[in-house]
Protein backbone atom coordinates (compact mmCIF):
# COMPACT_ATOMS: atom_id res chain seq x y z
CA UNK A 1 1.75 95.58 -10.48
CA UNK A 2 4.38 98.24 -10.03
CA UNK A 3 7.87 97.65 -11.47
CA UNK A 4 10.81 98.96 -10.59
CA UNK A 5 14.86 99.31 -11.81
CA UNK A 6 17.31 99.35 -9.14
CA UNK A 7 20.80 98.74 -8.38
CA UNK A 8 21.09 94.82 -8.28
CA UNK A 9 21.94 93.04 -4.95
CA UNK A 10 23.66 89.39 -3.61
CA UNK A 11 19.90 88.45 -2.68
CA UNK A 12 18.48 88.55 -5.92
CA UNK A 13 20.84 86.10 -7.23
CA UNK A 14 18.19 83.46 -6.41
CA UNK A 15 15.55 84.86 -8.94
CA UNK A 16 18.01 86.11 -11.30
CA UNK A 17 19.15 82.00 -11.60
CA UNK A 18 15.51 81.24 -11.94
CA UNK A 19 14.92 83.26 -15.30
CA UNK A 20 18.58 82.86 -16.75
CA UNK A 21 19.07 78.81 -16.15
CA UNK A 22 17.88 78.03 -19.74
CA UNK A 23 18.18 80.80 -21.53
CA UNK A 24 19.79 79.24 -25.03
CA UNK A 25 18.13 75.99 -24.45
CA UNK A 26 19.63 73.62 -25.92
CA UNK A 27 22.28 75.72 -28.95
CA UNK A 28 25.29 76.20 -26.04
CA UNK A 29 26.92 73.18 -24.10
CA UNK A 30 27.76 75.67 -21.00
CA UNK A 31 24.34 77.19 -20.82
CA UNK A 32 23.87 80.79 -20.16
CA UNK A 33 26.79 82.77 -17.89
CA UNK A 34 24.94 85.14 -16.29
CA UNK A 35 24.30 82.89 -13.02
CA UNK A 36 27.60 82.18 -12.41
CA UNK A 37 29.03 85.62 -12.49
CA UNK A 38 25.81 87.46 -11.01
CA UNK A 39 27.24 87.26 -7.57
CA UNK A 40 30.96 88.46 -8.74
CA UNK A 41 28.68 91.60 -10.85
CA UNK A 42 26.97 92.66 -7.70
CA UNK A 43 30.19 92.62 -5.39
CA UNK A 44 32.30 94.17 -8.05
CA UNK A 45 30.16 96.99 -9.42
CA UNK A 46 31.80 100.98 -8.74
CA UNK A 47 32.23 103.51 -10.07
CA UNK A 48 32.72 102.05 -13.41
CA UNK A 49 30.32 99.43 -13.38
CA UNK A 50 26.23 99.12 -12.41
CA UNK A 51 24.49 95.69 -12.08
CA UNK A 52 20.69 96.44 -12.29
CA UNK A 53 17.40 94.51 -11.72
CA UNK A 54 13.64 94.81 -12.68
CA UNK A 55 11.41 93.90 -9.66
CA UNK A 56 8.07 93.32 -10.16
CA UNK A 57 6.02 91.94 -7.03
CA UNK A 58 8.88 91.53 -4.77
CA UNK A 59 11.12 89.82 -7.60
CA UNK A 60 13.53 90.54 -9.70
CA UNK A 61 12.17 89.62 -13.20
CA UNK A 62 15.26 90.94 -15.67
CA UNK A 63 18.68 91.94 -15.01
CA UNK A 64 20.91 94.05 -16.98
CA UNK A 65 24.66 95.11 -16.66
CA UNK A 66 26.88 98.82 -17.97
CA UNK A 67 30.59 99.09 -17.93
CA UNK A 68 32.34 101.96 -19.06
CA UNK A 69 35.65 101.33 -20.83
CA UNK A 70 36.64 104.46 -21.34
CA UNK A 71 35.89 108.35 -20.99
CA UNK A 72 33.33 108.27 -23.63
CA UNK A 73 32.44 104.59 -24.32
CA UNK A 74 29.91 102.07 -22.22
CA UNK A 75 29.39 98.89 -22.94
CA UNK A 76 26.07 97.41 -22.20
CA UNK A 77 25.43 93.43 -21.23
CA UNK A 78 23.91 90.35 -20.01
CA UNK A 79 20.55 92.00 -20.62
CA UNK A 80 17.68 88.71 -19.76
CA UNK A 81 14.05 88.95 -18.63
CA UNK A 82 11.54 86.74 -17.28
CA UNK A 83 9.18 84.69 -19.67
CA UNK A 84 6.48 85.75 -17.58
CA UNK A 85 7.73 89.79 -17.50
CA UNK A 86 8.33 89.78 -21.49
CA UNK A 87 6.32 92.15 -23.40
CA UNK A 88 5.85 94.72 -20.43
CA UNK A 89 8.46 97.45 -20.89
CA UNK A 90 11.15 95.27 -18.69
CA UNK A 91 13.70 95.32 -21.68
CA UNK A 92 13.30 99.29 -22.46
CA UNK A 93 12.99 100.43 -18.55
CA UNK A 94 15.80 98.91 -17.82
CA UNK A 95 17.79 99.93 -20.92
CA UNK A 96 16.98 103.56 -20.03
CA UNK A 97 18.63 103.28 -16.70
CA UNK A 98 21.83 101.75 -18.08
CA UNK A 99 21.58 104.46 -20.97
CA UNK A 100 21.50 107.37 -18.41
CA UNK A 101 24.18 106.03 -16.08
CA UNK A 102 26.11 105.86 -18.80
CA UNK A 103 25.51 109.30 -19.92
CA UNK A 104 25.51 110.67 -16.59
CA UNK A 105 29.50 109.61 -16.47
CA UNK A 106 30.39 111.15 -19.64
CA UNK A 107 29.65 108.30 -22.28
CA UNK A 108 28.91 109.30 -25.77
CA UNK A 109 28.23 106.23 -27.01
CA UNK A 110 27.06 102.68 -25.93
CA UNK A 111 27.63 99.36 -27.16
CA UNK A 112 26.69 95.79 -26.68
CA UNK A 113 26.40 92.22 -28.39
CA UNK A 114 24.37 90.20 -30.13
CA UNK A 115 25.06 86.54 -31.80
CA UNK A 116 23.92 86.92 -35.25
CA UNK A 117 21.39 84.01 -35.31
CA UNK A 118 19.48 85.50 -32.01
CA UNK A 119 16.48 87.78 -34.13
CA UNK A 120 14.67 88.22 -30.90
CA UNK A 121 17.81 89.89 -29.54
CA UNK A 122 19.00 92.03 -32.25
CA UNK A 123 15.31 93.16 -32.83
CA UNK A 124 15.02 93.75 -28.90
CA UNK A 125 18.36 95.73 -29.58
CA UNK A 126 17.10 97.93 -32.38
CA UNK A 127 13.68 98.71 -30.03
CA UNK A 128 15.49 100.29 -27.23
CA UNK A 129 17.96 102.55 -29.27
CA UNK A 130 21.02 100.35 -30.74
CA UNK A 131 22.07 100.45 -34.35
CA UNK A 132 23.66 98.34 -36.37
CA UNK A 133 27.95 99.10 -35.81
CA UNK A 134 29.47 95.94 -37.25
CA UNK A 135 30.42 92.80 -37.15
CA UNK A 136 33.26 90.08 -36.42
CA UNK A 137 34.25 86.35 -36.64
CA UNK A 138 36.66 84.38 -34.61
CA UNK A 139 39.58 82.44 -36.24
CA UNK A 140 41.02 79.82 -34.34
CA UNK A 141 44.86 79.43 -35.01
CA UNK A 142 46.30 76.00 -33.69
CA UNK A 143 48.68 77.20 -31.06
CA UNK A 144 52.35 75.83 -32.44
CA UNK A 145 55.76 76.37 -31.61
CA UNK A 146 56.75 75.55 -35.16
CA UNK A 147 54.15 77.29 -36.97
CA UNK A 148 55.32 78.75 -40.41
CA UNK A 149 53.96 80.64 -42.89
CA UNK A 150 53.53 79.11 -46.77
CA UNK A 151 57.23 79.94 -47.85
CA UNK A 152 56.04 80.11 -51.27
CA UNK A 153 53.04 82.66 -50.50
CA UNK A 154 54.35 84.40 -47.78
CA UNK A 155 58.62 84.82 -48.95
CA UNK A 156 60.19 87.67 -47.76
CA UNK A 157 57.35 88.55 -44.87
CA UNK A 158 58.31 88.23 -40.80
CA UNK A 159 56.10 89.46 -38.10
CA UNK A 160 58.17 91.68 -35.81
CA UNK A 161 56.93 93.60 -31.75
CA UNK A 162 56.95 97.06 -33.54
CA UNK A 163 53.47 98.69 -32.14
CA UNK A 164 53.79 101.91 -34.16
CA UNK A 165 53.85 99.96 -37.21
CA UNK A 166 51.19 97.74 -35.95
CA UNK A 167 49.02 100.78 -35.05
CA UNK A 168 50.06 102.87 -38.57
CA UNK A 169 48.99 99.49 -40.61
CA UNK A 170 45.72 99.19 -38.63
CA UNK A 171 44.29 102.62 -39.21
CA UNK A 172 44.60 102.33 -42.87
CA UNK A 173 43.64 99.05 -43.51
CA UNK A 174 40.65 97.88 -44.07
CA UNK A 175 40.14 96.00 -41.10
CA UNK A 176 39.84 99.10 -39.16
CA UNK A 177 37.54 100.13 -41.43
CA UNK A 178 35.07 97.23 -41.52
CA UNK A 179 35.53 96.57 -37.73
CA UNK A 180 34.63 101.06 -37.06
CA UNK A 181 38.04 101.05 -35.54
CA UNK A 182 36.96 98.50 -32.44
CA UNK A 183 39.32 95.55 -30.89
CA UNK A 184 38.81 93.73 -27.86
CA UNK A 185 38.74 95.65 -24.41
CA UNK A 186 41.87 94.93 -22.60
CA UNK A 187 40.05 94.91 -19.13
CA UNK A 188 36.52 93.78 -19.64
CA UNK A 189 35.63 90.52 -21.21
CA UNK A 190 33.34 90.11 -24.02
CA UNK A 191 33.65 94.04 -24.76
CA UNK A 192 34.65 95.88 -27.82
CA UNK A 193 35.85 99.33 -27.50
CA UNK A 194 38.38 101.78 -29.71
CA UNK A 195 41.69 100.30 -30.47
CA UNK A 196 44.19 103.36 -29.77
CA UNK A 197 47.85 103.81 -30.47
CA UNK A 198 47.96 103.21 -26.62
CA UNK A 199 46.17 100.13 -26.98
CA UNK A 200 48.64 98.92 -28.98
CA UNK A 201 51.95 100.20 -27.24
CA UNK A 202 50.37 99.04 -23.64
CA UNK A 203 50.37 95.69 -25.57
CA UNK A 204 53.61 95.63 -26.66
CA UNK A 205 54.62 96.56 -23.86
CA UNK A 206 52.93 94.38 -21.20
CA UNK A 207 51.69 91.16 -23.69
CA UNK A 208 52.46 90.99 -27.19
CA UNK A 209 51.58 92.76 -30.63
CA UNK A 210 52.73 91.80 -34.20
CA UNK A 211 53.20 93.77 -37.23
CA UNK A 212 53.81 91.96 -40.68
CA UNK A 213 56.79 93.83 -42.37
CA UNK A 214 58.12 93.01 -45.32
CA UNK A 215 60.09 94.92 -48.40
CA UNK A 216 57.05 96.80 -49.18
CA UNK A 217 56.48 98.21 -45.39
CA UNK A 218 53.70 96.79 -42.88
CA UNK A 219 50.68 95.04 -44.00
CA UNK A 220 49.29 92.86 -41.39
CA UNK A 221 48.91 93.68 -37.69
CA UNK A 222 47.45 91.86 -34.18
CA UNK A 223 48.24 91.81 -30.73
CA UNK A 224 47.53 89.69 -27.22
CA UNK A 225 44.55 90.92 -25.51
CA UNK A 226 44.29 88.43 -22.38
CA UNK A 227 45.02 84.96 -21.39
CA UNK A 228 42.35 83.36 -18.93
CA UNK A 229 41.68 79.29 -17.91
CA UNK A 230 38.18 78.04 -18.82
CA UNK A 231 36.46 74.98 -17.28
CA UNK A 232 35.54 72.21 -19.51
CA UNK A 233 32.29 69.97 -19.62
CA UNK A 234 34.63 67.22 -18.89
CA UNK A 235 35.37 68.74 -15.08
CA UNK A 236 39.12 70.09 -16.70
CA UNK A 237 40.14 73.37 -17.93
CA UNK A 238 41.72 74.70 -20.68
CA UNK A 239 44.27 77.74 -21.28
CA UNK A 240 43.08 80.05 -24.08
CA UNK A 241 44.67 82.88 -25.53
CA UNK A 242 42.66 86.09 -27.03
CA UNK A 243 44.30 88.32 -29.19
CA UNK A 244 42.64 92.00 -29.84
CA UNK A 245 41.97 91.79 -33.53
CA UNK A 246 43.81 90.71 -36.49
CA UNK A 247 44.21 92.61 -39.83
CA UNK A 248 46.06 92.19 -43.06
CA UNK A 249 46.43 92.64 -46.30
CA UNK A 250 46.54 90.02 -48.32
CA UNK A 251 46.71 85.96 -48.11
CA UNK A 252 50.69 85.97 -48.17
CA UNK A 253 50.79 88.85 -44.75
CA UNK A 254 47.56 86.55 -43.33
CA UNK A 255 49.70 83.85 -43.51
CA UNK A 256 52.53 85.09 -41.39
CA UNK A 257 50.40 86.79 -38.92
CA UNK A 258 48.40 83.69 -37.74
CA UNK A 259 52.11 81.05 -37.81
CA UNK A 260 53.20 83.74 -35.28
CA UNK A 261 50.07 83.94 -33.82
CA UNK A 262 50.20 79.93 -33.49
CA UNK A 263 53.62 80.52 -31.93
CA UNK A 264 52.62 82.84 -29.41
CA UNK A 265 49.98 80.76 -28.26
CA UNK A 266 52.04 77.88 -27.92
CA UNK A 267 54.75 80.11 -26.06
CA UNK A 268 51.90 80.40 -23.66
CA UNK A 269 51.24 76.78 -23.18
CA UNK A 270 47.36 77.78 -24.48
CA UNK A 271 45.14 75.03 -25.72
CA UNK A 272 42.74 77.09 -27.37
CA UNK A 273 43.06 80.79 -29.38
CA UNK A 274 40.85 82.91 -30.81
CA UNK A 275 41.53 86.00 -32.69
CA UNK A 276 39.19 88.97 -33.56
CA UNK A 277 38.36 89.35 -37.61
CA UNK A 278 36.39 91.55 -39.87
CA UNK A 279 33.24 89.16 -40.63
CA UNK A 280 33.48 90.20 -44.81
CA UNK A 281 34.02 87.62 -47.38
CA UNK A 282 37.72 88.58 -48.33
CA UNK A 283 38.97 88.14 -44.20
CA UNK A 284 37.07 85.05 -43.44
CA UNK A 285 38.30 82.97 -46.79
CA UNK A 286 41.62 84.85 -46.62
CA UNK A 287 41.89 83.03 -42.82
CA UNK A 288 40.55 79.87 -44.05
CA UNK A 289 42.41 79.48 -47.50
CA UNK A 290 45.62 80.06 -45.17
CA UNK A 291 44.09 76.86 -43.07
CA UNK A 292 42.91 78.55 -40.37
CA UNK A 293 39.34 77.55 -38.27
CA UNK A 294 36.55 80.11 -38.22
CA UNK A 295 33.71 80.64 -35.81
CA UNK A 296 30.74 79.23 -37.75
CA UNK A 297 28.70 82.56 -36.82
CA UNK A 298 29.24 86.25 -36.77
CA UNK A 299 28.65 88.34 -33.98
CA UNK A 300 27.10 91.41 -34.61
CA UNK A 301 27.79 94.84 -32.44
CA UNK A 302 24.89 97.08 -32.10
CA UNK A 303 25.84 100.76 -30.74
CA UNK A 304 23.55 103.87 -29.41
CA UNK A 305 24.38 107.53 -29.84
CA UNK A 306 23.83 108.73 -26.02
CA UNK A 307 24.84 112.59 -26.83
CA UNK A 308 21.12 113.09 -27.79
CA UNK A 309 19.24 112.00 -25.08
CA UNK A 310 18.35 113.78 -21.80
């Protein structure tokens, strides 16, 4: 049987919900995404954006989905295939296709996602031409209106809006470093691309960024990425807050970042935060000796050089 990659459509939807309804079994109380915002990928893909599908006997048997964030960067997701297709070049062909799009628009590089405990996924990654970039936690500040740092470990430390200092602390810290200079993507969900000095003043300017001065100059920076309402199991919603990434230098500067983080949030009337960290021993027990909740999990960011292929 003949199989095919093409641009997805609205009437695939149907098979596309067939193969993705149970994807994590069991490990995720919302299930898999990808049926619910199928229909919104197919209407909404452009210039910047291509849904596809593998068909194989009249049905679409994996789906796949490239963005580009930027001039040079793609990010690849929502990659799924059929039990039935697995093990038949479904994964790679369509891989290619995102790959060359990609390329075709001027992408040098490609990224995508992986949870750290899915082996099937990363070593599906690493078959079709992604390498290991890096990878992150999430810490979970309490939003808080009267959030303060430790006065005795954090004295003399305030977190001010100024994003040049923000963005001068964050390329020499360490963070930037560990994280190969990535923070959230402003516009697409889910995505990591290059944090820039515009990043940061667009932030500052339209949402919120932080830089941790103190009598020794800057040594902690964040800012606000997004603020989006998420549906709860219970049939409510909740308001969470995202902010970019998070870097600092010590336990004192962590300290102050996340109590105006916290106060931020709460600003916001969020219920829920999450905030972008290097996933190495001295940032997650830095975040969680300053009482902060971490993800349980990394996340791990694979990346493929496109500037090679043809």
């Amino acid at each position: 049987m003949t199989m095919e990659v093409r641009q997805a459509r609205a009437d695939d939807h149907e098979d596309v919900v067939a193969f993705t309804s149970d994807t994590w079994g069991d490990r995720f109380d919302r299930g898999d995404y990808i049926p619910e915002v199928f229909p919104e990928w197919v209407e909404s893909d452009g210039p910047d954006q291509r849904t596809v599908v593998a068909e194989e006997g009249g049905r679409a048997v994996g789906v796949c989905q490239v963005v580009a964030l930027s001039a040079h960067e793609a990010w690849a997701q929502g990659m799924r295939v059929a039990d039935d297709a697995r093990a038949k070049g479904v994964a790679e062909a369509m891989n290619d296709a995102c790959f060359d799009w990609a390329r075709d628009r001027g992408a040098a590089v490609c990224r995508n996602m992986v949870f750290s405990w899915n082996a099937a996924g990363l070593g599906a990654a690493r078959g079709v031409g992604y390498d290991p970039a890096t990878e992150f936690r999430w810490a979970h500040p309490d939003p808080d209106v009267d959030a303060r740092a430790d006065a005795n470990g954090a004295s003399g430390l305030a977190a001010t809006g100024d994003s040049d200092a923000a963005w001068s602390y964050w390329q020499r810290s360490d963070a930037a470093r560990e994280l190969a200079g990535l923070s959230l993507d402003p516009d697409e969900s889910w995505a990591l691309s290059e944090a820039t000095r515009e990043r940061f003043r667009a932030a500052a300017d339209e949402r919120r960024v932080f830089a941790v001065q103190g009598p020794d100059g800057t040594n902690g920076a964040a800012l606000r990425t997004r603020e989006y309402e998420r549906d709860t199991e219970a049939g409510g919603s909740e308001r969470w807050v995202e902010y970019g990434v998070g870097a600092w230098e010590d336990v004192p500067a962590a300290q102050t970042l996340f109590a105006a983080i916290a106060r931020d949030a709460a600003d916001l009337d969020a219920d829920r935060t999450r905030v972008l960290i290097p996933e190495t021993p001295r940032h997650v027990s830095d975040a969680a000796y300053a009482g902060i909740a971490v993800s349980e999990n990394p996340d791990f960011v694979m990346a493929a050089d496109l500037t090679g292929r043809r």
